[in-house]
Protein backbone atom coordinates (compact mmCIF):
# COMPACT_ATOMS: atom_id res chain seq x y z
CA UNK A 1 -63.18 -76.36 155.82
CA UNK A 2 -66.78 -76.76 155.63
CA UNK A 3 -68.42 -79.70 153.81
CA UNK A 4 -71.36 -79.61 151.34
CA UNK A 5 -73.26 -82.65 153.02
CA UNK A 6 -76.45 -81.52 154.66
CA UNK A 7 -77.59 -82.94 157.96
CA UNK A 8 -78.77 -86.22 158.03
CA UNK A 9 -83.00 -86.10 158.15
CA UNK A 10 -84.36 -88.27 161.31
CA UNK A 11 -84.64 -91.95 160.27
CA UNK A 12 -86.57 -93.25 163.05
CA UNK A 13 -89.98 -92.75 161.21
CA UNK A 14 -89.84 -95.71 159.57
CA UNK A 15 -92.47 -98.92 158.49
CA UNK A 16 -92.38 -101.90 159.66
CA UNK A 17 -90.18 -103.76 157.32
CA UNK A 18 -87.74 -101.40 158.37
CA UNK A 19 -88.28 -102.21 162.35
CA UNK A 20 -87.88 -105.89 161.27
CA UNK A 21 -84.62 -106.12 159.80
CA UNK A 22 -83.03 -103.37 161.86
CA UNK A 23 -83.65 -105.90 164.64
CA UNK A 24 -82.24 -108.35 163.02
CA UNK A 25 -79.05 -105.93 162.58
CA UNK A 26 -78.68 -105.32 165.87
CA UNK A 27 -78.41 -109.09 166.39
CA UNK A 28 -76.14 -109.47 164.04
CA UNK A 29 -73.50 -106.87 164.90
CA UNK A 30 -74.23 -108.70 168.68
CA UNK A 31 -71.99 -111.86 167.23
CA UNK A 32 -69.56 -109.39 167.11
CA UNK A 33 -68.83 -108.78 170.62
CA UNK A 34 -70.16 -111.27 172.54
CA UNK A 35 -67.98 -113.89 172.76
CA UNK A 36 -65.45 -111.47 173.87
CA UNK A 37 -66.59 -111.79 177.12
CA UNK A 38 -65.91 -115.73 177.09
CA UNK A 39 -62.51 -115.44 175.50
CA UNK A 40 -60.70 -116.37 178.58
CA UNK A 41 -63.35 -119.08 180.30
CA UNK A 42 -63.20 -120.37 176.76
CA UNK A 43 -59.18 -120.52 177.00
CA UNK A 44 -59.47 -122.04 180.65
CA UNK A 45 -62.69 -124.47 180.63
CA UNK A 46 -61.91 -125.90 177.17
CA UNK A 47 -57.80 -126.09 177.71
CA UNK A 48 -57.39 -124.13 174.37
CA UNK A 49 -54.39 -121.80 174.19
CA UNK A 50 -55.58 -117.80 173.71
CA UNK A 51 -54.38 -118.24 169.80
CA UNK A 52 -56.85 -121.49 169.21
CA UNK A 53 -59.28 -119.31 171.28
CA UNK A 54 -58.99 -116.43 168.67
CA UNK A 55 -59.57 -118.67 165.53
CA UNK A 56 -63.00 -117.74 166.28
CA UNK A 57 -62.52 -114.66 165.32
CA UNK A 58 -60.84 -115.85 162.40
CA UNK A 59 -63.02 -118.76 161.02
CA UNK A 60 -65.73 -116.35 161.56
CA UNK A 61 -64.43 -113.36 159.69
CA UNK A 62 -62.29 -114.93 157.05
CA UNK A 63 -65.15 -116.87 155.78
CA UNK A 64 -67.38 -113.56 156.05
CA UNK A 65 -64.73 -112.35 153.54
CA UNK A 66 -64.92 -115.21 150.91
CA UNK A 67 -68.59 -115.44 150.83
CA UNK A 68 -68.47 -111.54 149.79
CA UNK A 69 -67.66 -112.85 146.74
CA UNK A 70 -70.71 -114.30 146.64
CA UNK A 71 -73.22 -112.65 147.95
CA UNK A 72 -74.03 -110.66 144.75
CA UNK A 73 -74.55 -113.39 142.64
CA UNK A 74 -76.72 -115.21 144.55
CA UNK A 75 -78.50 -112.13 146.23
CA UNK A 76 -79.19 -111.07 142.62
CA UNK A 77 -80.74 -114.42 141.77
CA UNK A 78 -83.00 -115.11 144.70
CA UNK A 79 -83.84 -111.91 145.20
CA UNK A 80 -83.17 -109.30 148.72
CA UNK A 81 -85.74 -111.34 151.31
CA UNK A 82 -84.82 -114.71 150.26
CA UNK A 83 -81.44 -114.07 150.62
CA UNK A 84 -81.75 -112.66 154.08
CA UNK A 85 -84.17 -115.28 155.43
CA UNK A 86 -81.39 -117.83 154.05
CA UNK A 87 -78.65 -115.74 156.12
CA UNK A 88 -80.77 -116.10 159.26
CA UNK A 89 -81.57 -119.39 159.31
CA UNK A 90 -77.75 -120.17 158.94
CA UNK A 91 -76.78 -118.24 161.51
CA UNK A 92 -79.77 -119.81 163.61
CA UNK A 93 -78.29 -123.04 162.97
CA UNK A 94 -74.67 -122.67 163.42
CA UNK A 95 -75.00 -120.71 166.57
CA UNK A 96 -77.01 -123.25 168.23
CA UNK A 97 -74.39 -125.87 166.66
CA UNK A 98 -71.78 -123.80 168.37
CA UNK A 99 -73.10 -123.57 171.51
CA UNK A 100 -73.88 -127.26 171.51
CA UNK A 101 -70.43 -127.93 170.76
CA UNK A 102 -67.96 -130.03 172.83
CA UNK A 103 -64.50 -129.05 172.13
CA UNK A 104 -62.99 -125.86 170.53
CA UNK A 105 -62.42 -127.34 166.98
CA UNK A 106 -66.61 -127.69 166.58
CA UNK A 107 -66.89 -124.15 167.54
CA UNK A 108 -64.47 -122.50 165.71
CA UNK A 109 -65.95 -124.78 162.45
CA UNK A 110 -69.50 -124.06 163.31
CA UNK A 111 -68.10 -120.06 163.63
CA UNK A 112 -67.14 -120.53 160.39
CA UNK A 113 -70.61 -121.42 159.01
CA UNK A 114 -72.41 -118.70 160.93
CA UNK A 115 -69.87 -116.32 159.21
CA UNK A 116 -71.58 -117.58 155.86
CA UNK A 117 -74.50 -116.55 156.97
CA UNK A 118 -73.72 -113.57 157.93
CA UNK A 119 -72.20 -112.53 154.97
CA UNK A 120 -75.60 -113.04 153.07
CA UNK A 121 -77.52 -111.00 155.98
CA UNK A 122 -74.90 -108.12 156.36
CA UNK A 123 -74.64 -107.75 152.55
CA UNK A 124 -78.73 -107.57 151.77
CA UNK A 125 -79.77 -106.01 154.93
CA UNK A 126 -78.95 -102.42 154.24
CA UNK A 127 -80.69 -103.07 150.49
CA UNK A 128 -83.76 -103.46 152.02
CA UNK A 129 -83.19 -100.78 154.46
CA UNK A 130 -82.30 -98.28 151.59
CA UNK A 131 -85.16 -99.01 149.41
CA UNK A 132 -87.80 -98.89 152.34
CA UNK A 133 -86.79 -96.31 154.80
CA UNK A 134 -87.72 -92.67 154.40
CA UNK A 135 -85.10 -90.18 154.87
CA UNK A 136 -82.98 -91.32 152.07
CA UNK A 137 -79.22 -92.76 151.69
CA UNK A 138 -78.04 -91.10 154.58
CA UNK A 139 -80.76 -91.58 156.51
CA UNK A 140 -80.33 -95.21 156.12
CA UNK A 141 -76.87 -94.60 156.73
CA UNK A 142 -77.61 -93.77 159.96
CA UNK A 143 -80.05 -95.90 161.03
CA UNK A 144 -77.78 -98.83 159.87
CA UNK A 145 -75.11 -97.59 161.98
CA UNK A 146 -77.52 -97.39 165.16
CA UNK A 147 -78.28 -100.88 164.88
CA UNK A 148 -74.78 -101.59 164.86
CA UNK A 149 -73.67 -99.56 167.62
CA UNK A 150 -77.00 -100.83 169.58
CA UNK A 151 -75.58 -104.71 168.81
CA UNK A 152 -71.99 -103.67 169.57
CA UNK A 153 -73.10 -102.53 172.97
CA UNK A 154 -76.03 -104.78 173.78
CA UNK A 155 -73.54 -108.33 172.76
CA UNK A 156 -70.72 -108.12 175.42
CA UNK A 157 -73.04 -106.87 177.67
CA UNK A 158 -75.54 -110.09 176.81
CA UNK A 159 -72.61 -112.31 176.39
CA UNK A 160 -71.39 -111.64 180.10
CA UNK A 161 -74.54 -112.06 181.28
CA UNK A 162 -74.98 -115.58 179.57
CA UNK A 163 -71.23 -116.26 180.18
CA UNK A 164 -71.37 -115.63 183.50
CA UNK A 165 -73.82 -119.29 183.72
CA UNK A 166 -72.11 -121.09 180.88
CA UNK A 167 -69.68 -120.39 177.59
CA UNK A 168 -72.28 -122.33 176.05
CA UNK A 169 -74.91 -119.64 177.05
CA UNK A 170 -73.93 -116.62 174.38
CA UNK A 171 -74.47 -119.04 171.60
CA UNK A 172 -77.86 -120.10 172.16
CA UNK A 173 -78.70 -116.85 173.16
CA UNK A 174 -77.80 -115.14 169.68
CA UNK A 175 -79.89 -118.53 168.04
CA UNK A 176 -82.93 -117.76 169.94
CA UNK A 177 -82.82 -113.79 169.20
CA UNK A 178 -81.81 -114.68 165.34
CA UNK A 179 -84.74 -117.29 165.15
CA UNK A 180 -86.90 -113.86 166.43
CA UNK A 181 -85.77 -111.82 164.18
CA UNK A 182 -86.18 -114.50 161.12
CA UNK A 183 -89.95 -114.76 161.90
CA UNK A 184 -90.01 -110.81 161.82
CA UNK A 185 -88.46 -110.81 158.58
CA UNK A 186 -90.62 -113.73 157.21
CA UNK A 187 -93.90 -112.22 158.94
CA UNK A 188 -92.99 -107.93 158.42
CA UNK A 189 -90.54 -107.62 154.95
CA UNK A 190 -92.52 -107.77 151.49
CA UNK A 191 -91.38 -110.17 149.04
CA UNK A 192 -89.05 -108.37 146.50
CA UNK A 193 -89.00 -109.37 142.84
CA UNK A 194 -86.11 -111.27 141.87
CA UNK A 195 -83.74 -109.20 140.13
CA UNK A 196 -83.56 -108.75 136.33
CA UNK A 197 -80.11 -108.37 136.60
CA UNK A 198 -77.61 -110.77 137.25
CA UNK A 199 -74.20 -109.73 138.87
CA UNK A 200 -70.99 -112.03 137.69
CA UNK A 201 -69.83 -113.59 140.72
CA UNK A 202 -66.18 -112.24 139.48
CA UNK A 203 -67.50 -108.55 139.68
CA UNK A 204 -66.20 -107.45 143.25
CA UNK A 205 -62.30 -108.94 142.12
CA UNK A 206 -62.70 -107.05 139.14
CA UNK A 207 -64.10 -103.49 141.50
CA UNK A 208 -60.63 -103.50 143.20
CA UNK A 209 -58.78 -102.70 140.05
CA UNK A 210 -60.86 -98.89 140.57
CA UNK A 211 -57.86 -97.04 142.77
CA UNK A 212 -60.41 -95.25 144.78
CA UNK A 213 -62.00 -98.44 145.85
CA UNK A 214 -58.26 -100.19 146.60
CA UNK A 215 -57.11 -97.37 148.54
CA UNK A 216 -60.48 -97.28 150.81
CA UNK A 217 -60.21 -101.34 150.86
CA UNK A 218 -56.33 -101.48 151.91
CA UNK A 219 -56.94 -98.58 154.45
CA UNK A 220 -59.56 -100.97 155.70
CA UNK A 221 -57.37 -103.53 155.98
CA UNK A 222 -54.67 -101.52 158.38
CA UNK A 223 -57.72 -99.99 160.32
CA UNK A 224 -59.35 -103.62 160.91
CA UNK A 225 -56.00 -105.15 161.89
CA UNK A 226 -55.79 -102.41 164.62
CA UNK A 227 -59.76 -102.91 165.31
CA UNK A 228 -59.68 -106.57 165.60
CA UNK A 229 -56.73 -106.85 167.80
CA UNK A 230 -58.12 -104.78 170.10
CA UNK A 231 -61.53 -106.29 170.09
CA UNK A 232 -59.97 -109.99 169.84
CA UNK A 233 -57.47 -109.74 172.22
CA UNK A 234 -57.57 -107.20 175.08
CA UNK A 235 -59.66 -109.49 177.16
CA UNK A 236 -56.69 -111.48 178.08
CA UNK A 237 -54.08 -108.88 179.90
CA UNK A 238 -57.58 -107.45 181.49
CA UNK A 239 -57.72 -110.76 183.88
CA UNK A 240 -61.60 -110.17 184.51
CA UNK A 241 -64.43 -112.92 185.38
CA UNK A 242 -66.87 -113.02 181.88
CA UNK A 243 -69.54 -110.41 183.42
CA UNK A 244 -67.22 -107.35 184.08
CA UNK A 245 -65.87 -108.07 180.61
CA UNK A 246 -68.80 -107.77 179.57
CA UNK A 247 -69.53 -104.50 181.45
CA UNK A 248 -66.73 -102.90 179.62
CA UNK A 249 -66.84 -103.87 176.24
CA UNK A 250 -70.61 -102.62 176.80
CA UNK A 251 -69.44 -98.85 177.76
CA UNK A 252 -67.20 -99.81 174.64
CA UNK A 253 -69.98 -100.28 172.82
CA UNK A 254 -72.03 -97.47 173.89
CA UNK A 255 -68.96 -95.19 172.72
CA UNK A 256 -68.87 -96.68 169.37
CA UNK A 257 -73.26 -95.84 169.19
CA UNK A 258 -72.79 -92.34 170.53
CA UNK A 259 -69.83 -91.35 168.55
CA UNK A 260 -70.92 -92.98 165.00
CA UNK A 261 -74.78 -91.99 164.88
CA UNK A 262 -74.21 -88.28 166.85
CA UNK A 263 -70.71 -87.45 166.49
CA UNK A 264 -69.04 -88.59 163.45
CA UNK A 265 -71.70 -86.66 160.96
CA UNK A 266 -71.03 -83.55 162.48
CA UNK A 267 -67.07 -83.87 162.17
CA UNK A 268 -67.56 -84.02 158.90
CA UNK A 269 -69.22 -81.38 157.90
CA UNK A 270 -67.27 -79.88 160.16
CA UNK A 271 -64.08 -80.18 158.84
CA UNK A 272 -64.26 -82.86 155.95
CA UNK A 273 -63.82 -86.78 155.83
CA UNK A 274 -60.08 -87.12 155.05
CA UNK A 275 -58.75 -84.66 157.69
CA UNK A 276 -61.40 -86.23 160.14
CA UNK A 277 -60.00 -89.88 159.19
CA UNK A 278 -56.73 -88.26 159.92
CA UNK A 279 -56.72 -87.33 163.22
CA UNK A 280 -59.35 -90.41 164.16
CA UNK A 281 -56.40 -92.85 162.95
CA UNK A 282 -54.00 -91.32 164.87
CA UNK A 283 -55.95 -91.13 168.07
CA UNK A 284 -56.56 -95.09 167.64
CA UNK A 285 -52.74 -96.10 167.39
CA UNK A 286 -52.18 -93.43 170.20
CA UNK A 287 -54.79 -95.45 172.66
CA UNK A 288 -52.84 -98.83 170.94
CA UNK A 289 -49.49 -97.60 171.97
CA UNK A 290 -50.84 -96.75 175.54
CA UNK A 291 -52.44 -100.06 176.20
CA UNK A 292 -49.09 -101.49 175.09
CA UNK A 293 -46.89 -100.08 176.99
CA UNK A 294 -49.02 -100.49 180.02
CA UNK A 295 -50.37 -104.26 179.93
CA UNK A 296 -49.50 -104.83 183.47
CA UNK A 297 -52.52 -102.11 184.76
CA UNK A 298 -55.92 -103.35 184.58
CA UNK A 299 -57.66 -99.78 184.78
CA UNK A 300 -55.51 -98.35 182.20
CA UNK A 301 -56.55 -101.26 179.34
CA UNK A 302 -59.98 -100.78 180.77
CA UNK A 303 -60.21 -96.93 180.16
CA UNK A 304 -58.42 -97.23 176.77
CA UNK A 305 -60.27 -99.78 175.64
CA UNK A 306 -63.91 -98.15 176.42
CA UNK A 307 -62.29 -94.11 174.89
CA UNK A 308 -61.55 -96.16 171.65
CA UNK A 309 -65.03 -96.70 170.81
CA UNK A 310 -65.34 -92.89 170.61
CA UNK A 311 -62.48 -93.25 167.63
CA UNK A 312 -63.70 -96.37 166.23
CA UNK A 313 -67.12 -95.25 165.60
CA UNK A 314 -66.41 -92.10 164.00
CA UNK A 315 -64.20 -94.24 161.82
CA UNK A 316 -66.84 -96.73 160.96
CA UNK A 317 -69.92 -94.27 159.56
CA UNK A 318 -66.99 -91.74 157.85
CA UNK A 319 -65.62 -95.05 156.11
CA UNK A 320 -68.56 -96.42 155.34
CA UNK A 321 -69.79 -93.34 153.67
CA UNK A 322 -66.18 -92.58 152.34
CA UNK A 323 -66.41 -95.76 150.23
CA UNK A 324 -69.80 -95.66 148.74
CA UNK A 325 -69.27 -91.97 147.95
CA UNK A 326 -65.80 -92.54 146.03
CA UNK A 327 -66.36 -96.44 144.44
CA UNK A 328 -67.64 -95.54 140.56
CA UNK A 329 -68.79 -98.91 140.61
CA UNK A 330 -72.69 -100.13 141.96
CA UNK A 331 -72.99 -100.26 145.46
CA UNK A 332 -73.44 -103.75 145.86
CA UNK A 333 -70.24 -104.45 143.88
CA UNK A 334 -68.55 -102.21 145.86
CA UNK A 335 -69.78 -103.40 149.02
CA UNK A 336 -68.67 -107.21 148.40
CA UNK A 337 -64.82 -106.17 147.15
CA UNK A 338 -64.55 -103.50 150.40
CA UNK A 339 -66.20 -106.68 152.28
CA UNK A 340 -63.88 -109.44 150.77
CA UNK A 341 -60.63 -107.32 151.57
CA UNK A 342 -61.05 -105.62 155.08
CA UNK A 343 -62.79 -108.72 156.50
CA UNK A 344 -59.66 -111.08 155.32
CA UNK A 345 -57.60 -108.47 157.19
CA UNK A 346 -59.90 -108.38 160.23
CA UNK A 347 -59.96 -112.00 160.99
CA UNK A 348 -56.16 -112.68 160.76
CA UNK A 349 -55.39 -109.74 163.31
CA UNK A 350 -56.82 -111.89 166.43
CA UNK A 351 -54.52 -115.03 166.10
CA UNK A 352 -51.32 -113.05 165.17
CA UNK A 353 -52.13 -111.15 168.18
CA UNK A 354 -51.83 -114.26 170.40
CA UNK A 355 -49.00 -115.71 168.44
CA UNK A 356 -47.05 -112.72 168.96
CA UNK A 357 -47.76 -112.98 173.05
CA UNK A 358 -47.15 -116.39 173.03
CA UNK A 359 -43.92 -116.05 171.64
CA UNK A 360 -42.99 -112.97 172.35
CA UNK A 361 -44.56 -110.56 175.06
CA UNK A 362 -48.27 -109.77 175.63
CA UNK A 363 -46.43 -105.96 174.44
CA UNK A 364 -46.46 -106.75 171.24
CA UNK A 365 -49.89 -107.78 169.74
CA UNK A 366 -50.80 -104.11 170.39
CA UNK A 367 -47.79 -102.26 169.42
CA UNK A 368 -48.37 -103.60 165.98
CA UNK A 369 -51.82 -103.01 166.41
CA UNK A 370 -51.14 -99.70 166.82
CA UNK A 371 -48.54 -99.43 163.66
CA UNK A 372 -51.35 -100.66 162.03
CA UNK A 373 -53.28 -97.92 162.55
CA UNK A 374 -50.87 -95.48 162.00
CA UNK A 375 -49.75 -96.77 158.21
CA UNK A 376 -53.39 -96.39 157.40
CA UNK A 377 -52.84 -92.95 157.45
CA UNK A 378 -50.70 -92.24 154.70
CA UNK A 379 -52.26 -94.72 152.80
CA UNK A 380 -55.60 -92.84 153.01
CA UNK A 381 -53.41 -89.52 152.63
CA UNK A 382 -53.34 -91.03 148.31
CA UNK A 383 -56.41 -90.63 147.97
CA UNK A 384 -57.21 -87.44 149.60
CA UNK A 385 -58.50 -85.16 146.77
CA UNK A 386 -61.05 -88.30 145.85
CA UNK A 387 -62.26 -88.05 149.28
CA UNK A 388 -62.54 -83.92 148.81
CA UNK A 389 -64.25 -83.93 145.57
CA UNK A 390 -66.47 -86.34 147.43
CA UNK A 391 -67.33 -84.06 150.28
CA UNK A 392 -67.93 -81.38 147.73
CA UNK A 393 -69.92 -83.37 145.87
CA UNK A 394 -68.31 -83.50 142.57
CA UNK A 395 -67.66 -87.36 142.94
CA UNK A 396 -69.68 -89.40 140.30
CA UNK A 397 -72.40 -91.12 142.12
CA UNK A 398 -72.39 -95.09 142.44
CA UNK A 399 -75.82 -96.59 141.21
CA UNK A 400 -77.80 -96.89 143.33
CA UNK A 401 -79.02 -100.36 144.44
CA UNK A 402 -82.25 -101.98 143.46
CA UNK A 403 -84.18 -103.77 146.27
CA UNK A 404 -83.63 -107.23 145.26
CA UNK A 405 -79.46 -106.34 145.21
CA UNK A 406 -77.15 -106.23 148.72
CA UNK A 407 -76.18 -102.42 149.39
CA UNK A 408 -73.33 -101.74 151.49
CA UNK A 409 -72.29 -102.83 155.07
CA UNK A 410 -70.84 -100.95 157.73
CA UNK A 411 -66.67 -100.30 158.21
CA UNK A 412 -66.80 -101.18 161.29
């Protein structure tokens, strides 16, 4: 089945607006992985059990998921830059508060307000990216998605490093590289107009009554339980010091760059989103299943672990693309209600993972990980001829995004 998408033109040509807050992306998406590195010296140094440990995944992400709701209204009051400088500088703080911290209850509650801030930077960023890049929605598309498989390698990587000397050390480090990339945005991005229209901050509830916006979000939900789980807790069976955790979350990382900006387009125009989607879930609870039923060797979690990110970022550009192509409501609307559900999903996954080794076996967290992954399946399968006549391109387009208006952020 061949798809009517045409290749992706190059969007590396780009001004320096662009440059500016794709930095700034790539920052961002490096909170992502690099505490993962410090997960266990965390666990050990503070005397925090691996489910305390994992409520900064949760703090970080749930919050993330409640400021969706948000980010519209007060993105389309103060208008795209203002709302990204405000992002920044909250994430400057909180990071820096977190790294300052004492005891595991002041990080995981300064977590929580750097997850505020990053919902206003993920959910404007791309905006401004789409209404100054050349090349277009996709080409945006894809140079979104290189930032975030850039940050997804670069963090664990950087957060070993920094581990390695101190837990404190990945915290300050994403605070000085966010305080960077605020100046560039300050300094580089024009100031956009504030918006003349206001969104209701009850808009994104209201998207998810649209089925082909709930199925994509619920999907979401069962792929980001599987995701997060992985990410949140594999460090712990691995039993590695913080800098060869960080070595492989980084060929993780690279996986998830490769496979989203090189691979993933060409699958689908290859042989179509849905059937993609298909075969990419399966592959993930397959890799799940394996790391589950072999906990007890160390080079088998650390091979499955790095060949996921092939899977997960194929997943993350199709779904991104999936949803925007399929929501008949405005991007940013659609954005925040995707945002608001999968997140919400996301950051529970990590602290039912440790719950479930805590009080059951260290077999389990993945198992269901990997069911996870597997139900999202047929519940993408409902929505398959959506997700045909949107390859085809018969689906009704969302509007477009105005510049002063968050856009869409990545799946992943």
């Amino acid at each position: 089945m061949t798809n009517a998408h045409p290749a992706p033109a190059s969007p590396f040509r780009q001004p320096k607006a662009v440059w500016a807050v794709a930095f700034a992306c790539v920052i961002s998406f490096m909170g992502i992985g690099l505490v993962d590195p410090i997960l266990p010296a965390l666990s050990s140094q503070l005397n925090a059990s691996p489910s305390q440990v994992e409520l900064l995944f949760t703090s970080y992400l749930v919050v993330t998921a409640v400021a969706m709701i948000v980010t519209n209204w007060v993105s389309s009051r103060l208008g795209a830059k203002r709302t990204l400088i405000a992002g920044l500088i909250l994430i400057v703080v909180f990071a820096a508060l977190a790294g300052a911290s004492s005891g595991i209850n002041g990080i995981v509650g300064f977590r929580a307000g750097w997850g505020l801030g990053n919902a206003l930077f993920i959910a404007t960023s791309l905006a401004v990216i789409v209404a100054s890049a050349s090349g277009g929605f996709g080409g945006a598309i894809i140079l979104y998605e290189t930032a975030l498989g850039l940050g997804i390698a670069v963090g664990p990587l950087l957060g070993g490093l920094l581990g390695g000397i101190s837990w404190r050390g990945p915290f300050f480090g994403v605070s000085a590289l966010m305080a960077i990339a605020l100046i560039a945005t300050v300094v580089l991005v024009p100031q956009t107009p504030k918006p003349t229209h206001h969104t209701s901050i009850t808009a994104p509830i209201k998207a998810l009554r649209h089925r082909s916006l709930l199925i994509m979000s619920i999907t979401a939900i069962c792929y980001n339980w599987g995701f997060f789980s992985l990410l949140g807790y594999a460090p712990f069976p691995m039993h590695l010091s913080a800098h060869k955790l960080g070595l492989v979350f980084t060929g993780w990382g690279v996986l998830v760059a490769i496979f989203s900006v090189a691979v993933a387009p060409r699958l689908q125009r290859r042989f179509g989103t849905a059937p993609t989607l298909y075969v990419n879930l399966a592959l993930l609870a397959g890799v799940m299943a394996v790391i589950g039923a072999f906990t007890s060797s160390q080079v088998t979690i650390i091979v499955a672990v790095i060949v996921a990110g092939a899977f997960i970022g194929i997943n993350n550009t199709l779904t991104t693309q999936a949803v925007m192509s399929v929501a008949p409501v405005e991007r940013p609307v659609a954005s925040a209600a995707y945002g608001l559900v999968r997140f919400i999903g996301g950051g529970i996954a990590p602290f039912v993972a440790a719950k479930l080794a805590e009080h059951y076996s260290v077999h389990v967290p993945f198992y269901l990980g990997a069911l996870a992954f597997a139900v999202a399946i047929p519940v993408l399968a409902t929505g398959h001829r959506m997700l045909r006549v949107a390859d085809s391109g018969g689906a009704a387009a969302p509007a477009t995004a105005a510049a002063g208006t968050p856009a869409v952020q990545s799946a992943g």
